[in-house]
PDB file of N, CA and C in Angstrom:
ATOM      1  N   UNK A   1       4.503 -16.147  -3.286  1.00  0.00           N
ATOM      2  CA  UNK A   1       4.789 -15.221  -4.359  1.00  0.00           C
ATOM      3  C   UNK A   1       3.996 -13.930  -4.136  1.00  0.00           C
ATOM      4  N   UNK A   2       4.282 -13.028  -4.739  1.00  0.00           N
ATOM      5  CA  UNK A   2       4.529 -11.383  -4.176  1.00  0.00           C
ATOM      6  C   UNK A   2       4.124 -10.728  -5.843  1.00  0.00           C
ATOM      7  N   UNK A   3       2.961 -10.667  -5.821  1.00  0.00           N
ATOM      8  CA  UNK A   3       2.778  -9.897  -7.473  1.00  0.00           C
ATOM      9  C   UNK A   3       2.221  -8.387  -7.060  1.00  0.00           C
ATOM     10  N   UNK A   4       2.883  -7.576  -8.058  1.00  0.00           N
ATOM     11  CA  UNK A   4       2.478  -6.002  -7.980  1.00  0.00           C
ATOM     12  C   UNK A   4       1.724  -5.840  -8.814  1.00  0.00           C
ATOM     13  N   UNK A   5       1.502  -4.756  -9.016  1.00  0.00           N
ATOM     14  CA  UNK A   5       0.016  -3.929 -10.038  1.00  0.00           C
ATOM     15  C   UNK A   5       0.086  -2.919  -9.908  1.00  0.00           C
ATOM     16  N   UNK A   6       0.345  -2.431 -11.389  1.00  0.00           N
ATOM     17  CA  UNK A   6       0.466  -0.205 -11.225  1.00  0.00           C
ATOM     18  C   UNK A   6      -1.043  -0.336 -10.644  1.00  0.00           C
ATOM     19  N   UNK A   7      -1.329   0.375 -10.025  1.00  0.00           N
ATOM     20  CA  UNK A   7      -2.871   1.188 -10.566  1.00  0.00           C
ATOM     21  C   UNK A   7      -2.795   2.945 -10.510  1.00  0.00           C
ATOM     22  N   UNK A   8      -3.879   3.543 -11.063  1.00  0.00           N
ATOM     23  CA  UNK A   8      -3.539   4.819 -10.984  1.00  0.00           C
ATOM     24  C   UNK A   8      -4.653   5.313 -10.725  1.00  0.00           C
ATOM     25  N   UNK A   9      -4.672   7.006 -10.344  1.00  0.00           N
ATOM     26  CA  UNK A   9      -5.730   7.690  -9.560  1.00  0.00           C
ATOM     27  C   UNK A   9      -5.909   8.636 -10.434  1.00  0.00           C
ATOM     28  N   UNK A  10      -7.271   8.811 -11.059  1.00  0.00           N
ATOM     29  CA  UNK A  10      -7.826   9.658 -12.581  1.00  0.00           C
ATOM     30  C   UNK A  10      -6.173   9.993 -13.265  1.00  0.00           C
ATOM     31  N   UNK A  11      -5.250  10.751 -13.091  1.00  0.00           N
ATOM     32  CA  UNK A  11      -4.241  11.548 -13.910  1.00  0.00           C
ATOM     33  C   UNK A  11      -3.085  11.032 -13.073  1.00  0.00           C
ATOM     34  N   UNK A  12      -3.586  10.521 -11.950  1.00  0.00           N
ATOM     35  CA  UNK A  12      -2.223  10.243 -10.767  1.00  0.00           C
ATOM     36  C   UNK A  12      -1.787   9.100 -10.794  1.00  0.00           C
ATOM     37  N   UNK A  13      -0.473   8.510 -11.192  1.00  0.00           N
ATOM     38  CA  UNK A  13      -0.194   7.648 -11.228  1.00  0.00           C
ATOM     39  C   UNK A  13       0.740   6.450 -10.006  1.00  0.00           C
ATOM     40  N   UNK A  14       0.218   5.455  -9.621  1.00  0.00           N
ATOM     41  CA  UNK A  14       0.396   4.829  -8.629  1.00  0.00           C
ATOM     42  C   UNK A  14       1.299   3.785  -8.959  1.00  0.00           C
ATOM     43  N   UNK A  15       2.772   3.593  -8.481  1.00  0.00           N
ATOM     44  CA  UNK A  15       3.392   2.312  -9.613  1.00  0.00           C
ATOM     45  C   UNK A  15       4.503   1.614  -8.105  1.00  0.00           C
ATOM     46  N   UNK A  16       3.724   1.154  -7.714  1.00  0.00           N
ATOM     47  CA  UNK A  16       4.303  -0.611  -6.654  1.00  0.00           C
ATOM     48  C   UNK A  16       5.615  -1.106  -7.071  1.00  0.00           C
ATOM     49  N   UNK A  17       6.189  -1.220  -6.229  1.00  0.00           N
ATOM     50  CA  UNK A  17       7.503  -1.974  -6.442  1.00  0.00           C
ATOM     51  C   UNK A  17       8.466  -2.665  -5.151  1.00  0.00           C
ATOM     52  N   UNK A  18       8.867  -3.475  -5.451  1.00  0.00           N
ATOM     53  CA  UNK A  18       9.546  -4.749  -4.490  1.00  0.00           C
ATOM     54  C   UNK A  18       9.583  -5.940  -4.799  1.00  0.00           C
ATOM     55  N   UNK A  19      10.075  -6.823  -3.708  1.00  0.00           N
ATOM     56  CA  UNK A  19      10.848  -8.049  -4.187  1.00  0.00           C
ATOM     57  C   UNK A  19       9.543  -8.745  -4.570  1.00  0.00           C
ATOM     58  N   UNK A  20       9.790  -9.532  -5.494  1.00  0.00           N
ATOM     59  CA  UNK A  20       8.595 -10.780  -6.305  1.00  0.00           C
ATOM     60  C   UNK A  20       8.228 -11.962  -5.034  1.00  0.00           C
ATOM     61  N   UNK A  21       9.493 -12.372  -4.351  1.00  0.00           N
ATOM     62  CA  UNK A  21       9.296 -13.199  -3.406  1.00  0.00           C
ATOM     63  C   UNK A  21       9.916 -12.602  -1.886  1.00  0.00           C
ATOM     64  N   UNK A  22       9.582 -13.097  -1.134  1.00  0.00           N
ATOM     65  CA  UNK A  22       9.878 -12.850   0.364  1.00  0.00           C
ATOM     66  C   UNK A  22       9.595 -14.427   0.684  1.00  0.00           C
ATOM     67  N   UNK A  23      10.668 -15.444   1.930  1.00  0.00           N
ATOM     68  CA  UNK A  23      10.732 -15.922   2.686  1.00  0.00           C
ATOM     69  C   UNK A  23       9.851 -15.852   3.931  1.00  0.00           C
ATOM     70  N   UNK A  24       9.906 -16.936   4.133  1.00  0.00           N
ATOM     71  CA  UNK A  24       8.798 -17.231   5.541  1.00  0.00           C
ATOM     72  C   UNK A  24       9.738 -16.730   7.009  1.00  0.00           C
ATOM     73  N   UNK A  25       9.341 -15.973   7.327  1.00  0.00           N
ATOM     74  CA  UNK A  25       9.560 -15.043   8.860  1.00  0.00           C
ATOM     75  C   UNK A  25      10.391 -13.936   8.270  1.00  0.00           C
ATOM     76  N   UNK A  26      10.732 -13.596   7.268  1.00  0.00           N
ATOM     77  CA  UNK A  26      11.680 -12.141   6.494  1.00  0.00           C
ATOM     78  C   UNK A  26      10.451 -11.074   6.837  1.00  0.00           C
ATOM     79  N   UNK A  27      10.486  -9.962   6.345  1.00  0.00           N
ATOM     80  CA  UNK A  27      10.130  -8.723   6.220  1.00  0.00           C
ATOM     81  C   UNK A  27       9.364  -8.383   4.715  1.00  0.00           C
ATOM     82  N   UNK A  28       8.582  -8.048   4.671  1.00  0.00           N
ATOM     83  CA  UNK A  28       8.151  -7.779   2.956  1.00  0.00           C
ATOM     84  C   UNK A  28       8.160  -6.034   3.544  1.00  0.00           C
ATOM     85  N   UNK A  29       8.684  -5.601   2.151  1.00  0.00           N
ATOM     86  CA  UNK A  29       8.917  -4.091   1.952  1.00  0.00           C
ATOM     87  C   UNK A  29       8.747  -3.658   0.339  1.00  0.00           C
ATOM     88  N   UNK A  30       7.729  -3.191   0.748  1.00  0.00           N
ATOM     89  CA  UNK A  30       6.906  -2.371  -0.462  1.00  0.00           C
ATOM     90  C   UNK A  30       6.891  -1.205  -0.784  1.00  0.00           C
ATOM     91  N   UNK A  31       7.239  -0.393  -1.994  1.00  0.00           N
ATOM     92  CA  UNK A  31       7.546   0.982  -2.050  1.00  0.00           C
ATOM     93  C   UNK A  31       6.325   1.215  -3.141  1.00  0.00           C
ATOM     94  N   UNK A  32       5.808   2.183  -2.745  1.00  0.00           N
ATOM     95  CA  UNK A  32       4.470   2.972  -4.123  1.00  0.00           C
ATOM     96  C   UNK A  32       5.238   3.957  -4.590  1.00  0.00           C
ATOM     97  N   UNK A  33       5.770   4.480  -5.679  1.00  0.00           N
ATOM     98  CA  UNK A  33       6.334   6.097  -6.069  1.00  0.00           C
ATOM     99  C   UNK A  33       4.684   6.643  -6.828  1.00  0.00           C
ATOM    100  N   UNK A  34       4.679   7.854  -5.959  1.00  0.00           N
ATOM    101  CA  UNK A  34       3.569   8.605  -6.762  1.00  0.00           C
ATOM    102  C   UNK A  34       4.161   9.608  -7.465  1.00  0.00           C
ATOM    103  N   UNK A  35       3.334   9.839  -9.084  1.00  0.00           N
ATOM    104  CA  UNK A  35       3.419  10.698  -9.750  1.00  0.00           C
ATOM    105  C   UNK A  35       2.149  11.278 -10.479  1.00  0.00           C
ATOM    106  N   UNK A  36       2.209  12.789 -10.568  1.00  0.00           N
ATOM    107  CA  UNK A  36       1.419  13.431 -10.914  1.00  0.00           C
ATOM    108  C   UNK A  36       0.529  14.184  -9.646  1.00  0.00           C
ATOM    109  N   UNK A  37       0.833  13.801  -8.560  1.00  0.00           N
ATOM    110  CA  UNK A  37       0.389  14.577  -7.305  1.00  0.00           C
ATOM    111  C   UNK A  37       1.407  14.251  -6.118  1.00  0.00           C
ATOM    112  N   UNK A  38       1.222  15.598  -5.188  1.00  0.00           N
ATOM    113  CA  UNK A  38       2.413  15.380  -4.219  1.00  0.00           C
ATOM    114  C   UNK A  38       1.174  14.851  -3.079  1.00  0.00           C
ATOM    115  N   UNK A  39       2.128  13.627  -2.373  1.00  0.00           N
ATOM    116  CA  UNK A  39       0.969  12.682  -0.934  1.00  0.00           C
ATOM    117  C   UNK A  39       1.142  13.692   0.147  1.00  0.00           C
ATOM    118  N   UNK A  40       1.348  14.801  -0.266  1.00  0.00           N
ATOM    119  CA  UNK A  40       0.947  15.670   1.003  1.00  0.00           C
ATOM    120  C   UNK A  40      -0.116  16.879   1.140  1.00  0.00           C
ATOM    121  N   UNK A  41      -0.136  16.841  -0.457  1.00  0.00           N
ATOM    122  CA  UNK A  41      -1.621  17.661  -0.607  1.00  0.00           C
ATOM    123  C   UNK A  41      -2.887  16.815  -0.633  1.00  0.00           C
ATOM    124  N   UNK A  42      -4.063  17.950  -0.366  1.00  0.00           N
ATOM    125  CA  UNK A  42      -5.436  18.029  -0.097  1.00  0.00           C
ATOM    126  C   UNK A  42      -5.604  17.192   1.085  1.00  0.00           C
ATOM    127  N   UNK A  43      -6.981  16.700   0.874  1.00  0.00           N
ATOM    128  CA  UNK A  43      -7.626  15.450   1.991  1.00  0.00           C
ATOM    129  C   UNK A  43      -7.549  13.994   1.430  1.00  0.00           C
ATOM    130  N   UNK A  44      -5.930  13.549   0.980  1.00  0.00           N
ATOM    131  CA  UNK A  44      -6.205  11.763   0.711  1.00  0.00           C
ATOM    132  C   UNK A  44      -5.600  11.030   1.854  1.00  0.00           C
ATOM    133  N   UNK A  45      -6.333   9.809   1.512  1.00  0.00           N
ATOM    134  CA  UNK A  45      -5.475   8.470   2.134  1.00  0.00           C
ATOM    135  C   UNK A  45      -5.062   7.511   1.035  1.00  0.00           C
ATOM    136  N   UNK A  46      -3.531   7.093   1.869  1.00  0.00           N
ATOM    137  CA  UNK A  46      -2.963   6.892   0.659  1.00  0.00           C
ATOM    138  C   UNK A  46      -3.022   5.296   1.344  1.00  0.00           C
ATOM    139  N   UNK A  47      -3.694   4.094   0.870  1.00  0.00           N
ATOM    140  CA  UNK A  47      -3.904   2.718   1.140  1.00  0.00           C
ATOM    141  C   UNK A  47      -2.858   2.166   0.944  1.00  0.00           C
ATOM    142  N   UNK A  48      -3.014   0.892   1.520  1.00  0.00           N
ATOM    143  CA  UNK A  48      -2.141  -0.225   1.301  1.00  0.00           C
ATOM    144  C   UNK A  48      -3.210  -1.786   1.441  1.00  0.00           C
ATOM    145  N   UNK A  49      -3.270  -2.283   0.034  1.00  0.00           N
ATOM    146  CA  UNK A  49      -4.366  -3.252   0.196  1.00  0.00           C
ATOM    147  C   UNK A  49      -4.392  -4.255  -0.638  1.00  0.00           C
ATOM    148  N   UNK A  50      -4.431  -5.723  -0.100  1.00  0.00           N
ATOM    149  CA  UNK A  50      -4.066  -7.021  -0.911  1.00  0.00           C
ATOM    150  C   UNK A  50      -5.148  -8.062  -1.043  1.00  0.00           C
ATOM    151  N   UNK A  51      -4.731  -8.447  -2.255  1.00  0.00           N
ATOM    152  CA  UNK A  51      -5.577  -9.999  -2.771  1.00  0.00           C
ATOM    153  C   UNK A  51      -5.143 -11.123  -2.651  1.00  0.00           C
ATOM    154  N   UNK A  52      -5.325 -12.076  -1.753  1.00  0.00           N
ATOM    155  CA  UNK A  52      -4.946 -13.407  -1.205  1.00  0.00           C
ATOM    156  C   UNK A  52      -5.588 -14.174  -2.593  1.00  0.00           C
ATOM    157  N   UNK A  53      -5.034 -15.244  -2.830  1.00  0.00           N
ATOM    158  CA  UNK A  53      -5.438 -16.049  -4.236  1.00  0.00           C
ATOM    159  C   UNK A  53      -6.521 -16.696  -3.633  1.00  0.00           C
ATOM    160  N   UNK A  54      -7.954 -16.311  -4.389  1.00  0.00           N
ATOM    161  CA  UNK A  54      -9.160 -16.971  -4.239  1.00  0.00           C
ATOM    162  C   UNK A  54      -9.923 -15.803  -3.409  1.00  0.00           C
ATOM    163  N   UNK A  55      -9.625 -14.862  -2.703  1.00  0.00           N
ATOM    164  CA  UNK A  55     -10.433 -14.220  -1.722  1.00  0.00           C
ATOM    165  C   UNK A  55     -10.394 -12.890  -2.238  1.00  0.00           C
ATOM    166  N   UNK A  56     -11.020 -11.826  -1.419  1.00  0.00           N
ATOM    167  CA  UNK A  56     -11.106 -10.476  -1.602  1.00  0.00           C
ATOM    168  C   UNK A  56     -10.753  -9.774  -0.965  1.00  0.00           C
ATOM    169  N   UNK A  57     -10.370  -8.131  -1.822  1.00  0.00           N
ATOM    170  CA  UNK A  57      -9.359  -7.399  -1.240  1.00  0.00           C
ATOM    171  C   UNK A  57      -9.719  -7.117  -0.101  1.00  0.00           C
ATOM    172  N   UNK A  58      -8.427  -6.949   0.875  1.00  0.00           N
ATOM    173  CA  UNK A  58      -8.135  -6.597   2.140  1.00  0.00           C
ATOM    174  C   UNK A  58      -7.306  -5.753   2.944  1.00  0.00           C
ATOM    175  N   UNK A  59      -8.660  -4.294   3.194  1.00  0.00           N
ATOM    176  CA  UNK A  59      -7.253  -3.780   3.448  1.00  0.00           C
ATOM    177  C   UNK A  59      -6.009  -4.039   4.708  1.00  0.00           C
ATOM    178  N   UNK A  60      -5.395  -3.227   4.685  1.00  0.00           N
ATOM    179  CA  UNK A  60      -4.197  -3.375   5.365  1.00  0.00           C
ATOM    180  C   UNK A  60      -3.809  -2.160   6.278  1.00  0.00           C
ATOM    181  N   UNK A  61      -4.035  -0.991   5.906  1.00  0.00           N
ATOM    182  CA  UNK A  61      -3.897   0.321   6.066  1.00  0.00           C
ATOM    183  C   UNK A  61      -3.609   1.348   5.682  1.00  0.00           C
ATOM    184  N   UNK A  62      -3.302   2.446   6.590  1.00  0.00           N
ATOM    185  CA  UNK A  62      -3.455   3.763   5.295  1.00  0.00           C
ATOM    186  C   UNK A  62      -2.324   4.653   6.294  1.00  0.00           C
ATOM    187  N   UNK A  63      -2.012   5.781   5.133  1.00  0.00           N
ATOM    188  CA  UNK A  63      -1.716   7.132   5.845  1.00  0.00           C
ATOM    189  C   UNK A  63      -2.221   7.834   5.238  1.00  0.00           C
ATOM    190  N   UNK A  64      -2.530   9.056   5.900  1.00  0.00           N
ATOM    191  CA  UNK A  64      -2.835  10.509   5.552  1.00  0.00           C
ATOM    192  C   UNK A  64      -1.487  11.423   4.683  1.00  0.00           C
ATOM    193  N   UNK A  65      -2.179  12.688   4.285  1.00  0.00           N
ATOM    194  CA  UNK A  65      -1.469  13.042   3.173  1.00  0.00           C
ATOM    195  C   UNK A  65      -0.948  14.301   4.556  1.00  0.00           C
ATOM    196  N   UNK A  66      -1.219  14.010   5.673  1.00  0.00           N
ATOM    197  CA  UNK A  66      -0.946  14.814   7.083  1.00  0.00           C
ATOM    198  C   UNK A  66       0.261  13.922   7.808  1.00  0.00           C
ATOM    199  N   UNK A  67       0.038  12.691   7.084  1.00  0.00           N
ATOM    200  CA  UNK A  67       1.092  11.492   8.076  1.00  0.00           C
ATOM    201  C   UNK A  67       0.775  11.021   8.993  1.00  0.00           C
ATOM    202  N   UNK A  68      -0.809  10.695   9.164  1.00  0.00           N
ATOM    203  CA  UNK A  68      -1.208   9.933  10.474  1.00  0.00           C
ATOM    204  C   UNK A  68      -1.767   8.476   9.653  1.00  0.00           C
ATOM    205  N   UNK A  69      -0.845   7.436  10.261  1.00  0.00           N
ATOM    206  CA  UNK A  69      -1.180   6.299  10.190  1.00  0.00           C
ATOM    207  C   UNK A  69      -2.786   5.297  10.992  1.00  0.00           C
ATOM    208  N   UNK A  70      -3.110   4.668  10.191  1.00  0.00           N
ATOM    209  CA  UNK A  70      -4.337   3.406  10.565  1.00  0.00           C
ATOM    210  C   UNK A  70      -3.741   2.422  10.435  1.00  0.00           C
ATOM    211  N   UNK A  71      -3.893   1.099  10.956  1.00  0.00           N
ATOM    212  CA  UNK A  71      -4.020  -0.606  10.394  1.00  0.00           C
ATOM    213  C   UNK A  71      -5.177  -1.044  10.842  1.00  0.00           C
ATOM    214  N   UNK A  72      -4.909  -2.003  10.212  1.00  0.00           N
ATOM    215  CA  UNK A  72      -6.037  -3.054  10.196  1.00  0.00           C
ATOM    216  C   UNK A  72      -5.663  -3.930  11.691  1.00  0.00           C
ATOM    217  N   UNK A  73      -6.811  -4.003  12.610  1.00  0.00           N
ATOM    218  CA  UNK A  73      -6.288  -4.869  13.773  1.00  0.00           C
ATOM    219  C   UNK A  73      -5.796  -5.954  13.667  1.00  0.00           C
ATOM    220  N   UNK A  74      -6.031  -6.621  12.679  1.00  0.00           N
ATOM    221  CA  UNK A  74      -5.290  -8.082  12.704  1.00  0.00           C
ATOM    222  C   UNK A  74      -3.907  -8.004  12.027  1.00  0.00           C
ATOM    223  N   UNK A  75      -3.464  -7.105  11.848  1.00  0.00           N
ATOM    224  CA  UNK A  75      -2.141  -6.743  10.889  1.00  0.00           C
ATOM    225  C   UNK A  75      -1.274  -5.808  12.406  1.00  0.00           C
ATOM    226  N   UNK A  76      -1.982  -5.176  12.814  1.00  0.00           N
ATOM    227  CA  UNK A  76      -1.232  -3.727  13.569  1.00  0.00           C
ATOM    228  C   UNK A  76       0.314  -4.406  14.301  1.00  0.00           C
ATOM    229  N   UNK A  77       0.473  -5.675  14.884  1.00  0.00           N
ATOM    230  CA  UNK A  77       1.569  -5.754  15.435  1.00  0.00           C
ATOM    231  C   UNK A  77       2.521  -5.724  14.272  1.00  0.00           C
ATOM    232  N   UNK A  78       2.523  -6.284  12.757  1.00  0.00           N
ATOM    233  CA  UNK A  78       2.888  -6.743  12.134  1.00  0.00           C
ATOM    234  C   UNK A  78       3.817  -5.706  10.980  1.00  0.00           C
ATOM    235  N   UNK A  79       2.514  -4.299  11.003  1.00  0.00           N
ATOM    236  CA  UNK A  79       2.692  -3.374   9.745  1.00  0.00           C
ATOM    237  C   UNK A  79       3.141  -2.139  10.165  1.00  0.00           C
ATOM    238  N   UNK A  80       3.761  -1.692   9.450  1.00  0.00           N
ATOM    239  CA  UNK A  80       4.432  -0.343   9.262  1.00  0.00           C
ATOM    240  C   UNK A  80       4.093   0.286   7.636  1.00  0.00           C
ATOM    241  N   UNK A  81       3.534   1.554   7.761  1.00  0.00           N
ATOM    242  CA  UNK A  81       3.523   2.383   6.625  1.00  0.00           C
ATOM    243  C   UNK A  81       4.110   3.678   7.175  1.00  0.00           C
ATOM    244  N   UNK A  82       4.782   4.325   6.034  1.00  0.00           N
ATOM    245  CA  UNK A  82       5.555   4.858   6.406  1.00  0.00           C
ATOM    246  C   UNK A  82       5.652   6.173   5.022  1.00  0.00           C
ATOM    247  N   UNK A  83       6.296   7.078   4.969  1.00  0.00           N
ATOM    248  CA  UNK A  83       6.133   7.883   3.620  1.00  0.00           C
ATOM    249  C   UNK A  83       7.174   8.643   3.740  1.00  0.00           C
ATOM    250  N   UNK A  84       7.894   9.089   2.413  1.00  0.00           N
ATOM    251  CA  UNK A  84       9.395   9.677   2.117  1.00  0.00           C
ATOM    252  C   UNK A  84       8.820  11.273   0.925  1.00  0.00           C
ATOM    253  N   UNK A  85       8.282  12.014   2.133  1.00  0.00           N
ATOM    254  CA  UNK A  85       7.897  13.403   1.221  1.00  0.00           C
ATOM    255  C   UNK A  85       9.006  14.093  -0.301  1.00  0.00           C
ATOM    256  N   UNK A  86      10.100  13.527   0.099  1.00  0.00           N
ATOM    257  CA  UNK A  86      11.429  13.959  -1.166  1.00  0.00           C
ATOM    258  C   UNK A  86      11.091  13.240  -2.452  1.00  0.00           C
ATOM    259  N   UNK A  87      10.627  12.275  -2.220  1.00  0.00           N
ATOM    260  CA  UNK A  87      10.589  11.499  -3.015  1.00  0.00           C
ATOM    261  C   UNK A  87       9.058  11.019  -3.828  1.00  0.00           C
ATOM    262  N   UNK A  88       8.167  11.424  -2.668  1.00  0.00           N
ATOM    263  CA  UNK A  88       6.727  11.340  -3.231  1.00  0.00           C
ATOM    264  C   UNK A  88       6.390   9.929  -2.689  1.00  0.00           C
ATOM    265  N   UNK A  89       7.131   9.100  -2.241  1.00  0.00           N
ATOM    266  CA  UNK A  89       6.972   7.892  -1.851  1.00  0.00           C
ATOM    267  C   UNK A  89       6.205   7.284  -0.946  1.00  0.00           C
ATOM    268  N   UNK A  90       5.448   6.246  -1.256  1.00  0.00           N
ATOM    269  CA  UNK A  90       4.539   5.234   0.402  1.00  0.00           C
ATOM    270  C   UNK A  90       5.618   3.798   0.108  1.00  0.00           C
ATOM    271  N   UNK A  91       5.839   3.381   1.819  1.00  0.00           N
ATOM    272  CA  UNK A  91       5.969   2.035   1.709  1.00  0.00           C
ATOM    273  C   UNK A  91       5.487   1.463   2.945  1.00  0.00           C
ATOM    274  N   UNK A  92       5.270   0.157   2.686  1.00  0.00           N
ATOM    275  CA  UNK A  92       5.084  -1.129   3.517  1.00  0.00           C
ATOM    276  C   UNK A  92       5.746  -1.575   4.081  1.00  0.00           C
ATOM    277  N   UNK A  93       5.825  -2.191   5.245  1.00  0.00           N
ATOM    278  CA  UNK A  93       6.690  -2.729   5.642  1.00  0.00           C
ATOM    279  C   UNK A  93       6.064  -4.160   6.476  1.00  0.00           C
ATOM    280  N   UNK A  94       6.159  -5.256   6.463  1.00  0.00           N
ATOM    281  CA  UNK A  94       5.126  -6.178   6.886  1.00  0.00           C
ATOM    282  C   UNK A  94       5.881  -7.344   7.336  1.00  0.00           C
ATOM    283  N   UNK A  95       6.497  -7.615   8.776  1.00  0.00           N
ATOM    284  CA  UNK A  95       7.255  -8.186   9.243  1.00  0.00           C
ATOM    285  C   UNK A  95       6.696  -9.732   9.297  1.00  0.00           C
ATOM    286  N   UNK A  96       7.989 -10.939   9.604  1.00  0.00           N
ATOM    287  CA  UNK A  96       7.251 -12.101  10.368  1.00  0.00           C
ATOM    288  C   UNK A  96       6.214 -12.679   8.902  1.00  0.00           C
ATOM    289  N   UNK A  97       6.536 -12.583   7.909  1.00  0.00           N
ATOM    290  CA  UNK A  97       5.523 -13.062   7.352  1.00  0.00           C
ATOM    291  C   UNK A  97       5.539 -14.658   7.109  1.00  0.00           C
ATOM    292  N   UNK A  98       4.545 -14.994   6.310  1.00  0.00           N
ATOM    293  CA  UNK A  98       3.820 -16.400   6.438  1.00  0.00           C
ATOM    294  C   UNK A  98       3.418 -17.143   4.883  1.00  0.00           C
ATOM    295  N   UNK A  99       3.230 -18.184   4.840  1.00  0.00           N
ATOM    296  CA  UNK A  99       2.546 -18.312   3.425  1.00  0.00           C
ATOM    297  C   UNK A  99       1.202 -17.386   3.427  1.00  0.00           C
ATOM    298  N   UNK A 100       0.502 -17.332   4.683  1.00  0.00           N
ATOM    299  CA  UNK A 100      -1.005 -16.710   4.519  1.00  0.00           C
ATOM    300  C   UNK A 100      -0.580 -15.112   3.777  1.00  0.00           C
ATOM    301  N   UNK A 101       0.668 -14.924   4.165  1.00  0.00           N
ATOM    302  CA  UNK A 101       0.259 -13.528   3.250  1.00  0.00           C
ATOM    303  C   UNK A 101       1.032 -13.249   1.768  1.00  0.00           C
ATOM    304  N   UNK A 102       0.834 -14.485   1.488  1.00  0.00           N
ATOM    305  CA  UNK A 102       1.005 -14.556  -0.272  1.00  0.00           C
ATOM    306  C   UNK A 102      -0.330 -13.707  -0.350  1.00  0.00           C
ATOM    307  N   UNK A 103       0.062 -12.826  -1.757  1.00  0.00           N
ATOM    308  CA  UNK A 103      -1.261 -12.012  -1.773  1.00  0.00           C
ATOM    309  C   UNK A 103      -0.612 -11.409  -3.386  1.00  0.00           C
ATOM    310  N   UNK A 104      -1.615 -10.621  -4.020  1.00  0.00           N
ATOM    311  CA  UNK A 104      -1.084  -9.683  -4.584  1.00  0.00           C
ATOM    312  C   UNK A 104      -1.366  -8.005  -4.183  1.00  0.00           C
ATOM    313  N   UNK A 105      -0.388  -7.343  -3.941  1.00  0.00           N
ATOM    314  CA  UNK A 105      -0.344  -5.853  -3.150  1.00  0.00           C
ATOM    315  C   UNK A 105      -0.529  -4.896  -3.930  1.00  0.00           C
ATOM    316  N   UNK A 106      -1.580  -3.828  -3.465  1.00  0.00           N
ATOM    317  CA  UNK A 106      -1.652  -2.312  -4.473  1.00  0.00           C
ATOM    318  C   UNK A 106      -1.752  -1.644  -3.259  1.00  0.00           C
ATOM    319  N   UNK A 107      -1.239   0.094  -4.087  1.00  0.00           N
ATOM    320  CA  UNK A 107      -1.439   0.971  -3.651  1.00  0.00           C
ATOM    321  C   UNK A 107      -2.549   1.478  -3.917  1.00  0.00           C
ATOM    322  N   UNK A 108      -3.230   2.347  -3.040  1.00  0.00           N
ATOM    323  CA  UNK A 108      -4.311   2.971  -3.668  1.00  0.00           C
ATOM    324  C   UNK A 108      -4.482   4.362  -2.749  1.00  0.00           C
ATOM    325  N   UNK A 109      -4.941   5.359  -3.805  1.00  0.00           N
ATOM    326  CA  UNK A 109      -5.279   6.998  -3.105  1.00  0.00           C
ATOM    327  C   UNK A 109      -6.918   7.035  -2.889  1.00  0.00           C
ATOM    328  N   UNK A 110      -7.114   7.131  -1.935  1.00  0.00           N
ATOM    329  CA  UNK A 110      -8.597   7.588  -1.315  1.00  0.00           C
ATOM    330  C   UNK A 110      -8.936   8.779  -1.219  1.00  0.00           C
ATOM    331  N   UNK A 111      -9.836   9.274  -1.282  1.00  0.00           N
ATOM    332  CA  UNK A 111     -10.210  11.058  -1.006  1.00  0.00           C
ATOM    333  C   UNK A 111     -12.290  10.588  -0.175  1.00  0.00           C
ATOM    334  N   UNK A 112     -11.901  12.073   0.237  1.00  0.00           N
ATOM    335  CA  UNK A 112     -13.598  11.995   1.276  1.00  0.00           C
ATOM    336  C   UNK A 112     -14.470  11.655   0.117  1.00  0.00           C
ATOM    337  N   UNK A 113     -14.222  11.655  -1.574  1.00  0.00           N
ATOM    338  CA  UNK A 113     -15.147  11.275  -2.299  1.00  0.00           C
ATOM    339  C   UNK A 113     -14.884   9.986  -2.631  1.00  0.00           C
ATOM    340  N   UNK A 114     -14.932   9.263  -2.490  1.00  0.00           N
ATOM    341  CA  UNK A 114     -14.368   7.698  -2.170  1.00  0.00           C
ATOM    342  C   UNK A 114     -13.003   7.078  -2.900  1.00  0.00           C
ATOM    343  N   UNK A 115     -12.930   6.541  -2.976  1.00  0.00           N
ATOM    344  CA  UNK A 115     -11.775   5.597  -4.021  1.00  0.00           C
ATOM    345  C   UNK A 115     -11.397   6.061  -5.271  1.00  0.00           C
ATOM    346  N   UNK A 116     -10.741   6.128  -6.037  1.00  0.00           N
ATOM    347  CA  UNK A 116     -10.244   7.375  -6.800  1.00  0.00           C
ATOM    348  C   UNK A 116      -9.283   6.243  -8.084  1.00  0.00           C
ATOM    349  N   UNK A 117      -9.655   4.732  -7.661  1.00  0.00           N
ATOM    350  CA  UNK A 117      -8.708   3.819  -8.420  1.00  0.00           C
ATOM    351  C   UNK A 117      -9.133   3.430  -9.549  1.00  0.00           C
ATOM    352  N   UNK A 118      -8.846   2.955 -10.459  1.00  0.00           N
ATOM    353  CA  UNK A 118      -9.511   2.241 -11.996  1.00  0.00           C
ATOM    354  C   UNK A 118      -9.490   0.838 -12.096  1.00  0.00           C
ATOM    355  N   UNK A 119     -10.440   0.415 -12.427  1.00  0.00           N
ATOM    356  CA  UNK A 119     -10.503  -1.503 -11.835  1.00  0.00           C
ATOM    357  C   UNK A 119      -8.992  -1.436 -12.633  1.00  0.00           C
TER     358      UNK A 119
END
């Protein structure tokens, strides 16, 4: 199972969306719509980062508000992030998956002043 969570960034709002469940070896595809800031201004990174039931968050990876992608090495064959400037949009894309990555998924905006999210 596949649980989302708005979270939002001081005034910016961060709101997750996709399927509740995904199948074992399918594709999970995750869309963030941002509102209240466009992901192509200033200096953010815009995360992608999950909670496995019982453990702690992990990220996954990021893009720039420039469009240069990171992963996480143990994810990199696996993940795709990706971003739709028309739309304001981040998504996920996380192939081959497994029970291990039952999780619950957020978006989150980073800036050089750290984390910018509300528990």
């Amino acid at each position: 199972m596949i649980l989302l969570v708005p979270r939002c960034l001081s005034q910016v709002q961060l709101q997750e969306s996709g399927p509740g469940l995904v199948k074992p070896s399918e594709t999970l595809s995750l869309t963030c719509t941002v509102s209240g800031y466009s992901i192509t201004s200033g200096n953010y990174v815009w995360s992608w980062i999950c909670q496995p039931p019982g453990k702690s968050l992990e990220w996954m990876g990021y893009i720039t508000s420039g469009g240069s992608t990171n992963y996480s090495p143990s994810l990199k064959s696996r993940i795709s992030i990706s971003r739709d400037t028309s739309k304001n949009q981040l998504s996920l894309q996380l192939s081959s998956v497994t029970t291990e990555d039952t999780a619950v998924y957020y978006c989150a905006g980073d800036t050089v002043r750290g984390l910018q999210c509300d528990p």
